[in-house]
C-alpha atoms as a PDB file:
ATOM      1  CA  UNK A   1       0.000   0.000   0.000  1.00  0.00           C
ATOM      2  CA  UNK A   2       1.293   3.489  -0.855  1.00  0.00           C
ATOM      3  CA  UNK A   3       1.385   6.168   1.417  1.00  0.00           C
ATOM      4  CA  UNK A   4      -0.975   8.083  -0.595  1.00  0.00           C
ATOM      5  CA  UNK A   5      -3.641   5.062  -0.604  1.00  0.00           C
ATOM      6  CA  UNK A   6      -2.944   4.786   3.279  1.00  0.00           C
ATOM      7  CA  UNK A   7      -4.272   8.539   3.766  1.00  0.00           C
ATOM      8  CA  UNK A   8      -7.169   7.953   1.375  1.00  0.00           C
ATOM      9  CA  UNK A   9      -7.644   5.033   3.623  1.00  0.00           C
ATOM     10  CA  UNK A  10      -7.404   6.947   6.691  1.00  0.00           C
ATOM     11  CA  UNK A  11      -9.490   9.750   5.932  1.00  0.00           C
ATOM     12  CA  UNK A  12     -12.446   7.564   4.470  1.00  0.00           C
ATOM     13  CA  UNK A  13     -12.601   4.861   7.312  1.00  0.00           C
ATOM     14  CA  UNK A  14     -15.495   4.902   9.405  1.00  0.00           C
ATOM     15  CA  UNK A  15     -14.651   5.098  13.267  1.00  0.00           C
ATOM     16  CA  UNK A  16     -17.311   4.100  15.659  1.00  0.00           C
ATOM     17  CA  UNK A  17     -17.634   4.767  19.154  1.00  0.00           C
ATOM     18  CA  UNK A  18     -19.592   2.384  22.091  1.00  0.00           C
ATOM     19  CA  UNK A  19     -20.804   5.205  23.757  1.00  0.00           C
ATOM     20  CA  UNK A  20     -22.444   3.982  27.209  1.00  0.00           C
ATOM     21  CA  UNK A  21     -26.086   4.755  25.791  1.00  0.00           C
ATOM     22  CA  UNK A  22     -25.425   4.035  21.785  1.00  0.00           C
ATOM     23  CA  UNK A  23     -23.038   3.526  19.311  1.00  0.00           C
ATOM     24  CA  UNK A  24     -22.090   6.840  17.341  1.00  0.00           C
ATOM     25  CA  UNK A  25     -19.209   7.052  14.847  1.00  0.00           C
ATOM     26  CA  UNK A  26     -16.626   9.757  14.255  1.00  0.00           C
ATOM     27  CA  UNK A  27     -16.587  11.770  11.385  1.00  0.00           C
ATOM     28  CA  UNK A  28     -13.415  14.062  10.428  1.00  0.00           C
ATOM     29  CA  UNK A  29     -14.146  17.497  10.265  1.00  0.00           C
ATOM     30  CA  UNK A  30     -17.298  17.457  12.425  1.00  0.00           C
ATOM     31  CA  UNK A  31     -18.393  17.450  15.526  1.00  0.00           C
ATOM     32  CA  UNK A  32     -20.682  14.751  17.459  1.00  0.00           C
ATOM     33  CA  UNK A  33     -23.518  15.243  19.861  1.00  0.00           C
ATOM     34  CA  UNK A  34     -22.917  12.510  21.390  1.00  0.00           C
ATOM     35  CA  UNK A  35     -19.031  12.856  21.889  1.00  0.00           C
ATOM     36  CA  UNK A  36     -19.633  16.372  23.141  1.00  0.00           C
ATOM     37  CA  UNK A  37     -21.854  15.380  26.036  1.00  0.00           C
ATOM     38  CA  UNK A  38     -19.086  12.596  26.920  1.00  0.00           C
ATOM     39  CA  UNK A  39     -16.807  15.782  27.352  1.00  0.00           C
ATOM     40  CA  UNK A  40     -19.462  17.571  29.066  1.00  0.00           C
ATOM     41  CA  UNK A  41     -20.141  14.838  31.696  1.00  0.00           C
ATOM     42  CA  UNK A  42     -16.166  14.021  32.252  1.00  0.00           C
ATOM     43  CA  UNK A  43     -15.890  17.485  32.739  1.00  0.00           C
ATOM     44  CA  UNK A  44     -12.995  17.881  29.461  1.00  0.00           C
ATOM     45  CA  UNK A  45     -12.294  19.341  26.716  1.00  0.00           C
ATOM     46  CA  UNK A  46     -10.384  17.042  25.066  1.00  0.00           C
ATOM     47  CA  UNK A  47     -10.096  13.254  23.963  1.00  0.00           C
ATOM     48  CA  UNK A  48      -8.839  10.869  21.423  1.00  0.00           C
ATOM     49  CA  UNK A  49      -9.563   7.942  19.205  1.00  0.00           C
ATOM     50  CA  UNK A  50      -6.459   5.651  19.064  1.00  0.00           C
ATOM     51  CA  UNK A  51      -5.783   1.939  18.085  1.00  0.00           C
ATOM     52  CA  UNK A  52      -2.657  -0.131  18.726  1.00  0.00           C
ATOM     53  CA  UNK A  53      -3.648  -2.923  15.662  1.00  0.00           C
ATOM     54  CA  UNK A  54      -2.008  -3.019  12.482  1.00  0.00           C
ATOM     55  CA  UNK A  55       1.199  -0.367  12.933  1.00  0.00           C
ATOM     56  CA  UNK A  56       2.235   1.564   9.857  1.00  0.00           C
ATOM     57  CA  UNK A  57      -1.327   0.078   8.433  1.00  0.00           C
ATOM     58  CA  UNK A  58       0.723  -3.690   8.048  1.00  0.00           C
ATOM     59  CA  UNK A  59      -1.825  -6.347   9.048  1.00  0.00           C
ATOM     60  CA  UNK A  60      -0.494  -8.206  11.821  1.00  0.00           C
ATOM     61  CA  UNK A  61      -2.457 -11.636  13.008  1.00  0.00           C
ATOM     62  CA  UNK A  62      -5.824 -11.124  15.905  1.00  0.00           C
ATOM     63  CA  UNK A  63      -3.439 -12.352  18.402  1.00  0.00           C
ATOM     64  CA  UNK A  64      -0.933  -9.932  17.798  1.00  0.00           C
ATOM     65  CA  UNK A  65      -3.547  -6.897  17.626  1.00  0.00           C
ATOM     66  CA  UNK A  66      -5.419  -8.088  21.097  1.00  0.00           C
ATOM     67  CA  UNK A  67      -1.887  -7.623  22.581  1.00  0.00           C
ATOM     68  CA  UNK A  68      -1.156  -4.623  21.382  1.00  0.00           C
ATOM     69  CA  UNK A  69      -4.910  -2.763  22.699  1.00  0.00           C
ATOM     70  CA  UNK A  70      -4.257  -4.747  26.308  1.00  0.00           C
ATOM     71  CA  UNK A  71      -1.081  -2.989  26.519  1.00  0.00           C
ATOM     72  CA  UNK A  72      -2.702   0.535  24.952  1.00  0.00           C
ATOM     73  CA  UNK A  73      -5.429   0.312  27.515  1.00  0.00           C
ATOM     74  CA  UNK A  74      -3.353  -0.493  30.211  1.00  0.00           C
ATOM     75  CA  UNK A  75      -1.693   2.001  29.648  1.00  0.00           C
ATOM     76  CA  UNK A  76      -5.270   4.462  29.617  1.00  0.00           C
ATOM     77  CA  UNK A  77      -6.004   3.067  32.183  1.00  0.00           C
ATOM     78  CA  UNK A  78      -2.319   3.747  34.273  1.00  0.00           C
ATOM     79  CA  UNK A  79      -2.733   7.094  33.207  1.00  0.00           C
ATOM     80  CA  UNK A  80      -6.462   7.319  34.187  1.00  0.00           C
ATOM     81  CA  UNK A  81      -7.814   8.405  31.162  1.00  0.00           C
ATOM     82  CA  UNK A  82     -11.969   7.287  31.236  1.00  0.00           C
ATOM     83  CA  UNK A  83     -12.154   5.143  27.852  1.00  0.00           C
ATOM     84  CA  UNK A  84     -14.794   4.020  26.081  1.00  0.00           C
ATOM     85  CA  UNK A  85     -14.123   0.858  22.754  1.00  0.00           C
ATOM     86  CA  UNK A  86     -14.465   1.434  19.847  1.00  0.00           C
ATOM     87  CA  UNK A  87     -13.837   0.043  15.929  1.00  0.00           C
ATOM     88  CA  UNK A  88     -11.838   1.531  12.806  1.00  0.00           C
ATOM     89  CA  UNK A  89     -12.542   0.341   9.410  1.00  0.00           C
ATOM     90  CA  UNK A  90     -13.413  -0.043   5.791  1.00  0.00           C
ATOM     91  CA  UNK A  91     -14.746  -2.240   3.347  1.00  0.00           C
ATOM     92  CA  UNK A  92     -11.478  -3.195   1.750  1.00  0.00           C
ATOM     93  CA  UNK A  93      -9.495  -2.994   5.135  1.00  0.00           C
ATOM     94  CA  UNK A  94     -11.826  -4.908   8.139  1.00  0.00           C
ATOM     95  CA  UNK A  95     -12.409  -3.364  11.704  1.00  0.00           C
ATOM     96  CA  UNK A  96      -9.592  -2.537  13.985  1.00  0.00           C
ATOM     97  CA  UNK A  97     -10.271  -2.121  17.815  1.00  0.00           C
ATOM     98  CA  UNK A  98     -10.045   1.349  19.289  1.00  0.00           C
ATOM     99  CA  UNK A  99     -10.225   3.290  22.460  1.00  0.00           C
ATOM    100  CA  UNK A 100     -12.333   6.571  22.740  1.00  0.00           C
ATOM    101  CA  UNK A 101      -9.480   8.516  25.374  1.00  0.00           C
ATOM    102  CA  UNK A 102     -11.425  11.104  27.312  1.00  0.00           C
ATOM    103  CA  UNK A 103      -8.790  13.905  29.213  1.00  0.00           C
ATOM    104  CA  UNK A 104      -6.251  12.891  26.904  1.00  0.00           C
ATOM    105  CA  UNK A 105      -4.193  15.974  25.586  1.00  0.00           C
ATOM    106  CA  UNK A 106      -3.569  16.284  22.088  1.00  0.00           C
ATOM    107  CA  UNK A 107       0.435  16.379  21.781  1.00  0.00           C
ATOM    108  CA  UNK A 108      -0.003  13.486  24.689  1.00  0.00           C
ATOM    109  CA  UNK A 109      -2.601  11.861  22.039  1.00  0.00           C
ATOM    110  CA  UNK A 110      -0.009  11.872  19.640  1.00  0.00           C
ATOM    111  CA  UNK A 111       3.363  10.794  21.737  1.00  0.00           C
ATOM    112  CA  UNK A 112       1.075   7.443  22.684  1.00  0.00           C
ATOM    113  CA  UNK A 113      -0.137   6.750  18.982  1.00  0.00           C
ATOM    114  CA  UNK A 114       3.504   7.221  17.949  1.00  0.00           C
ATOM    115  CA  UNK A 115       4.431   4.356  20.646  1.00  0.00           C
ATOM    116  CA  UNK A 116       2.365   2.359  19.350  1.00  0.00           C
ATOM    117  CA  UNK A 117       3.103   2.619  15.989  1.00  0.00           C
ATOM    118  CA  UNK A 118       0.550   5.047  13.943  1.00  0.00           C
ATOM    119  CA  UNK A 119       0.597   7.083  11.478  1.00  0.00           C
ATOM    120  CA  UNK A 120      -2.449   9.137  12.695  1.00  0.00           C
ATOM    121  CA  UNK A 121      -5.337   9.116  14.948  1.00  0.00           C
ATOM    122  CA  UNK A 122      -7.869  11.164  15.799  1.00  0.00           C
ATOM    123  CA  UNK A 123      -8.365  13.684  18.211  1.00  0.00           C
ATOM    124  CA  UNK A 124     -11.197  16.592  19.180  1.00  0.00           C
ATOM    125  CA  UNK A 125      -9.675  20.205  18.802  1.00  0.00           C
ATOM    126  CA  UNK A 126     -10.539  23.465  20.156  1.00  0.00           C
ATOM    127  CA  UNK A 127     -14.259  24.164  18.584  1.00  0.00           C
ATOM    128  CA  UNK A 128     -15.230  19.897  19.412  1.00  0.00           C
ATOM    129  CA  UNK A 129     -14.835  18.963  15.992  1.00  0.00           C
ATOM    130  CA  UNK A 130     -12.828  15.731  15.407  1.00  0.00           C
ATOM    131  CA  UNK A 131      -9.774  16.234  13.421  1.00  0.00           C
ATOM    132  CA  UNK A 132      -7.570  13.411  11.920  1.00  0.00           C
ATOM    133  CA  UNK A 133      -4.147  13.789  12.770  1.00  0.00           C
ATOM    134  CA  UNK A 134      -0.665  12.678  11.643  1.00  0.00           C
ATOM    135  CA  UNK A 135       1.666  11.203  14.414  1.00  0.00           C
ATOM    136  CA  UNK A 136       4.806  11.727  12.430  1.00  0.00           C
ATOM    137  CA  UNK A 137       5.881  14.674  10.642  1.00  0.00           C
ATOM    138  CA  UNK A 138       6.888  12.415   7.524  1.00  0.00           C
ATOM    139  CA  UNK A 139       2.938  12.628   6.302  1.00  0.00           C
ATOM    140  CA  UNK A 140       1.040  13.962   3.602  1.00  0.00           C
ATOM    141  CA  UNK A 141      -1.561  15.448   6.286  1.00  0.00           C
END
C-alpha cells in the first residue's frame, strides 16, 4: 500500500464509538452530539480515538492486535484516562479495535499513537470537531 492510498484510507474509514447509551461514529471534520456530552459529563475538553492494531497500516495476526490494545489500555487506564471501545474500518481494510481517550491531551494523544506505531489518529480540537491527525511529521496530512 502506498502512502498516498494509506491517507485515502485513513481519511475515508469509518470510526465508531460504544458510547455507554449508543453507538455513534466519528466523522473528520465534524463534531458529534454525542461525543460532546461525553466531554461535558467528564468534565474535558479534550479526547482521542487511538488503536494499537495493524502499525504503519501492516496487518499483523488477531493475536498480535489483542496484545497490542491490552497494553494501549493499560496504559489508559495507568494514566487514568476514562475510555470508552471502539472500531476503525473499511470495506477493503476490516475493523480494527479502538479506544475513545477522554482527558487525553492532544500532543499526549499523539506521543502514545507514535508508541504504538501510527501514522495518525484522531483527536477533538478546540471548537469539538474531530480532526484526523498525523503522528509523524513524515505525512502527507
Amino acid at each position: 500500500m502506498t502512502t498516498i492510498d494509506k491517507w485515502a484510507g485513513y481519511r475515508a474509514a469509518i470510526y465508531e464509538v460504544f458510547g455507554p447509551d449508543m453507538t455513534f461514529r466519528l466523522i473528520p471534520g465534524q463534531s458529534s452530539q454525542l461525543l460532546n456530552a461525553l466531554l461535558v459529563q467528564y468534565r474535558t475538553n479534550c479526547a482521542a480515538f487511538i488503536t494499537a492494531c495493524n502499525p504503519g497500516a501492516e496487518q499483523l495476526s488477531n493475536a498480535d492486535n489483542a496484545e497490542r490494545m491490552g497494553r494501549l489500555h493499560h496504559h489508559c487506564a495507568k494514566i487514568g484516562c476514562p475510555v470508552f471501545l471502539g472500531r476503525g474500518g473499511a470495506r477493503d481494510w476490516g475493523w480494527e479495535d479502538s479506544l475513545l481517550i477522554l482527558t487525553i491531551p492532544e500532543d499526549d494523544a499523539l506521543r502514545l499513537g507514535r508508541e504504538h506505531g501510527q501514522d495518525a489518529i484522531l483527536i477533538v480540537d478546540h471548537q469539538q470537531r474531530i480532526q484526523l491527525r498525523a503522528c509523524t511529521t513524515l505525512s502527507p496530512l
